[in-house]
Protein backbone atom coordinates (compact mmCIF):
# COMPACT_ATOMS: atom_id res chain seq x y z
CA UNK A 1 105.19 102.87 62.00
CA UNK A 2 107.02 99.45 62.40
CA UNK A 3 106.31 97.01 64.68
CA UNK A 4 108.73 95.50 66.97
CA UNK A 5 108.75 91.31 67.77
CA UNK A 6 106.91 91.72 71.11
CA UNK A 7 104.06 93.25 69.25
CA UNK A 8 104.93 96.99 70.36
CA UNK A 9 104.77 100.03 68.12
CA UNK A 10 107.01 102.98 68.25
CA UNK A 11 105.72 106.49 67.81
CA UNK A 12 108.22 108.75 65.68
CA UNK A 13 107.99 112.05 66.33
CA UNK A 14 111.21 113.68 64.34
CA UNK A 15 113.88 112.59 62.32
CA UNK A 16 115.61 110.02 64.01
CA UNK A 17 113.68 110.36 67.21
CA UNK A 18 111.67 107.94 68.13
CA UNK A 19 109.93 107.95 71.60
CA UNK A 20 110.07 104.84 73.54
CA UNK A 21 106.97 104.80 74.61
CA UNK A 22 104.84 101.41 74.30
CA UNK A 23 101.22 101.46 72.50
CA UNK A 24 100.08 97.93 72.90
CA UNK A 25 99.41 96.39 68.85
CA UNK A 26 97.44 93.87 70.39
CA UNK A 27 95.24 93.19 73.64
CA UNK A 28 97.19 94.10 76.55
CA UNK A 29 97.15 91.22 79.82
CA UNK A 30 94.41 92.17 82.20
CA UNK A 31 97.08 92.01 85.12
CA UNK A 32 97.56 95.25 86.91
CA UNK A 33 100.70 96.27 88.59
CA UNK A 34 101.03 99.75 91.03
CA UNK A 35 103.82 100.59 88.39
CA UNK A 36 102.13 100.30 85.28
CA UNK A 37 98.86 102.16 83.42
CA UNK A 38 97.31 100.87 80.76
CA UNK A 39 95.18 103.57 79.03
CA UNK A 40 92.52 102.22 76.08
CA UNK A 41 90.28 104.11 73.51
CA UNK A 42 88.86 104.09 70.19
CA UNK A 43 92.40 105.10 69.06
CA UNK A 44 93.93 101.68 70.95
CA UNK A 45 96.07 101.13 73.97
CA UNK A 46 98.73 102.77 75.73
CA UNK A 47 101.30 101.44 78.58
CA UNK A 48 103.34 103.72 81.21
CA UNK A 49 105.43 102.83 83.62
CA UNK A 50 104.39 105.26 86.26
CA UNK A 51 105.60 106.48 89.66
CA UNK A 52 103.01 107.24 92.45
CA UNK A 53 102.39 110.13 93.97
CA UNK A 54 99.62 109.21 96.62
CA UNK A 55 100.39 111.34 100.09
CA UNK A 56 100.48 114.80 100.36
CA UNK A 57 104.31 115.34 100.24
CA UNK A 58 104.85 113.33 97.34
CA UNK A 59 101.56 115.00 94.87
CA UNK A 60 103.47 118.83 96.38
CA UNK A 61 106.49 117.72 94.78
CA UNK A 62 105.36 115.99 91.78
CA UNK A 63 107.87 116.33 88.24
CA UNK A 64 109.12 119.00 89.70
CA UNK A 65 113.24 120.58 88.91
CA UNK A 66 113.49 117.22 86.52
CA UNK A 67 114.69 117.84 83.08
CA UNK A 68 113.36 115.13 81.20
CA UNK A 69 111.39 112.02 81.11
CA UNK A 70 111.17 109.13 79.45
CA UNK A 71 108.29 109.12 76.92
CA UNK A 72 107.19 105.67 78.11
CA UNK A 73 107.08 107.35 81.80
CA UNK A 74 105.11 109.61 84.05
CA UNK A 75 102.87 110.43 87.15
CA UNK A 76 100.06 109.25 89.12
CA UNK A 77 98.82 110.83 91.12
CA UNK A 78 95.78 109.32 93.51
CA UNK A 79 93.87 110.87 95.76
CA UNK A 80 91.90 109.32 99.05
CA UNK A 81 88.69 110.56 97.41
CA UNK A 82 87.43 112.30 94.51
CA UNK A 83 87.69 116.08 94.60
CA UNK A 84 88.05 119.32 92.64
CA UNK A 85 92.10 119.50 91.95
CA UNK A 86 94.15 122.28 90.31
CA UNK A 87 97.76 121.85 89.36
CA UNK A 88 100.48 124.24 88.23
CA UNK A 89 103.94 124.02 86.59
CA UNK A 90 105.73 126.15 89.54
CA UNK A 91 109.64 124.55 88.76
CA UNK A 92 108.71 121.96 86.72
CA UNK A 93 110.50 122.51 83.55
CA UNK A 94 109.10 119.73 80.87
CA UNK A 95 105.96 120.37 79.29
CA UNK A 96 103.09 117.49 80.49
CA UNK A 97 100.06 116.82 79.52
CA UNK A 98 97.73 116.08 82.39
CA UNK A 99 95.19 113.37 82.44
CA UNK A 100 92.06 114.34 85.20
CA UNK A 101 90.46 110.93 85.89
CA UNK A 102 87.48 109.94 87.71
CA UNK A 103 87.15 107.59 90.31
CA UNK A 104 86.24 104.80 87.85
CA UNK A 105 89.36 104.86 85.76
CA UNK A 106 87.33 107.33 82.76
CA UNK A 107 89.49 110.18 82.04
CA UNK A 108 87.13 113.50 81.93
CA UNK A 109 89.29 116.26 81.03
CA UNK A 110 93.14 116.69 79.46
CA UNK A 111 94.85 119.69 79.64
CA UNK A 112 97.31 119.33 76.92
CA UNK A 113 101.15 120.74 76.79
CA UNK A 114 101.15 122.40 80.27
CA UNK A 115 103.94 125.25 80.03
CA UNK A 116 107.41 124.85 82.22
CA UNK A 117 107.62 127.20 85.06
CA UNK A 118 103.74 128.54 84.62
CA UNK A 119 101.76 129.38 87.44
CA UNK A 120 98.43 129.47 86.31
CA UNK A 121 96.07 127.41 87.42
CA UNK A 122 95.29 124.14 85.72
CA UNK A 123 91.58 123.19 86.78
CA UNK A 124 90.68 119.16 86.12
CA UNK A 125 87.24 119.98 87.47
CA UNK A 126 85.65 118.36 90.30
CA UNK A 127 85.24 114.23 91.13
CA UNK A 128 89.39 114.25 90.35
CA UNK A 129 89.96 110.64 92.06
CA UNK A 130 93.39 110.62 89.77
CA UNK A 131 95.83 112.51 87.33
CA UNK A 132 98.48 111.24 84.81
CA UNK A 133 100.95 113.76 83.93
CA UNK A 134 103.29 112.38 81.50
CA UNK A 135 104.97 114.19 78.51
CA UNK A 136 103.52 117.03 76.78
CA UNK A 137 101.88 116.50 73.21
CA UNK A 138 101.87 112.31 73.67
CA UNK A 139 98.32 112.59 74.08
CA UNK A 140 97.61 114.57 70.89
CA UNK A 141 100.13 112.45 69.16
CA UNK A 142 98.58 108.62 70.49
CA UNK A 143 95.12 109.97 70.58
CA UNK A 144 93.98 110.03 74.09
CA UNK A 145 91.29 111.67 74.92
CA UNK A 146 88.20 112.40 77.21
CA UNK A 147 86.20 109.14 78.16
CA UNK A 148 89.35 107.13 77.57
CA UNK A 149 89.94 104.20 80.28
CA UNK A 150 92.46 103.39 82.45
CA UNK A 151 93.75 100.43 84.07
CA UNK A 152 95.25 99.85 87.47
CA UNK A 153 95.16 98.72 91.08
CA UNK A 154 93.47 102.19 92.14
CA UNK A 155 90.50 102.21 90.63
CA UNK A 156 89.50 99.05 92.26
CA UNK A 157 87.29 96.36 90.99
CA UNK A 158 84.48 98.57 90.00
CA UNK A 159 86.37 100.22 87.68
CA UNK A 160 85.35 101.11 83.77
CA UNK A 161 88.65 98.77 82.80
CA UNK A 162 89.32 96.39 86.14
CA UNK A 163 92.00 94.47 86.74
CA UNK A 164 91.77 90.79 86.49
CA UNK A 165 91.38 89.09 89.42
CA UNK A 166 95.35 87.36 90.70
């Protein structure tokens, strides 16, 4: 793994493919920004740009009928208050991992590699304040995993990883 001059490392995951997502190789600015997660463990520190999803309309429609995503991408979606949530894959045809987060930013379950199109039911559990979908297997692959942090404006300032005050 090389490292790039703005002290970000890229994953490889085949030959010649290299996903562009950013794992911080040093510590990342406690700013937050609605756009951005920052996700921290034993195994380091992960950034996303993310898109919201934070009504009703917008968590129904979710990744659906996209075909890709960029591995540095994905999901949040935030609820009003924690509660039990369940996903499914109905016309969503990339696989995601999900990320079921509590309301202080500590993730407490992943369901890894979610299948396209499947319409099982995904339980996070109960206490769901938020989920990150983004791509299937990056979790695995970065090492993200239950009890992991995140960072950003949602969880507020009594949050496991807060943002720094502006």
């Amino acid at each position: 793994m090389g490292m790039c001059s703005n002290r970000i490392a890229a994953i490889a995951t085949g030959p010649g493919l290299a996903l562009a997502m950013l794992i911080a190789a040093g510590p990342v600015s406690a700013q937050c920004s609605a756009d951005e997660v920052v996700i921290r463990g034993d195994w380091g520190q992960a950034r996303f740009s993310v898109e919201l999803a934070d009504d009703p309309r917008e968590r129904a429609r979710g990744l659906m009928n996209r075909d890709s995503m960029p591995a540095s991408h994905g999901m949040l979606f935030i609820y009003e208050r924690p509660q039990r949530a369940s996903f499914w894959m109905k016309n969503t045809l990339i696989p995601l991992d999900m990320l079921f987060i509590d309301r202080d930013g500590r993730i407490s379950r992943l369901h890894e590699n979610a299948v396209p199109l499947d319409e099982t039911s995904i339980n996070g559990g109960k206490n769901v304040f938020a989920v990150l979908e983004i791509n299937g297997g990056l979790a695995e692959r970065i090492g993200i995993e239950a009890g992991s942090v995140l960072r950003h404006p949602a969880f507020g300032p009594n949050a496991a990883w807060p943002c720094a005050a502006p």
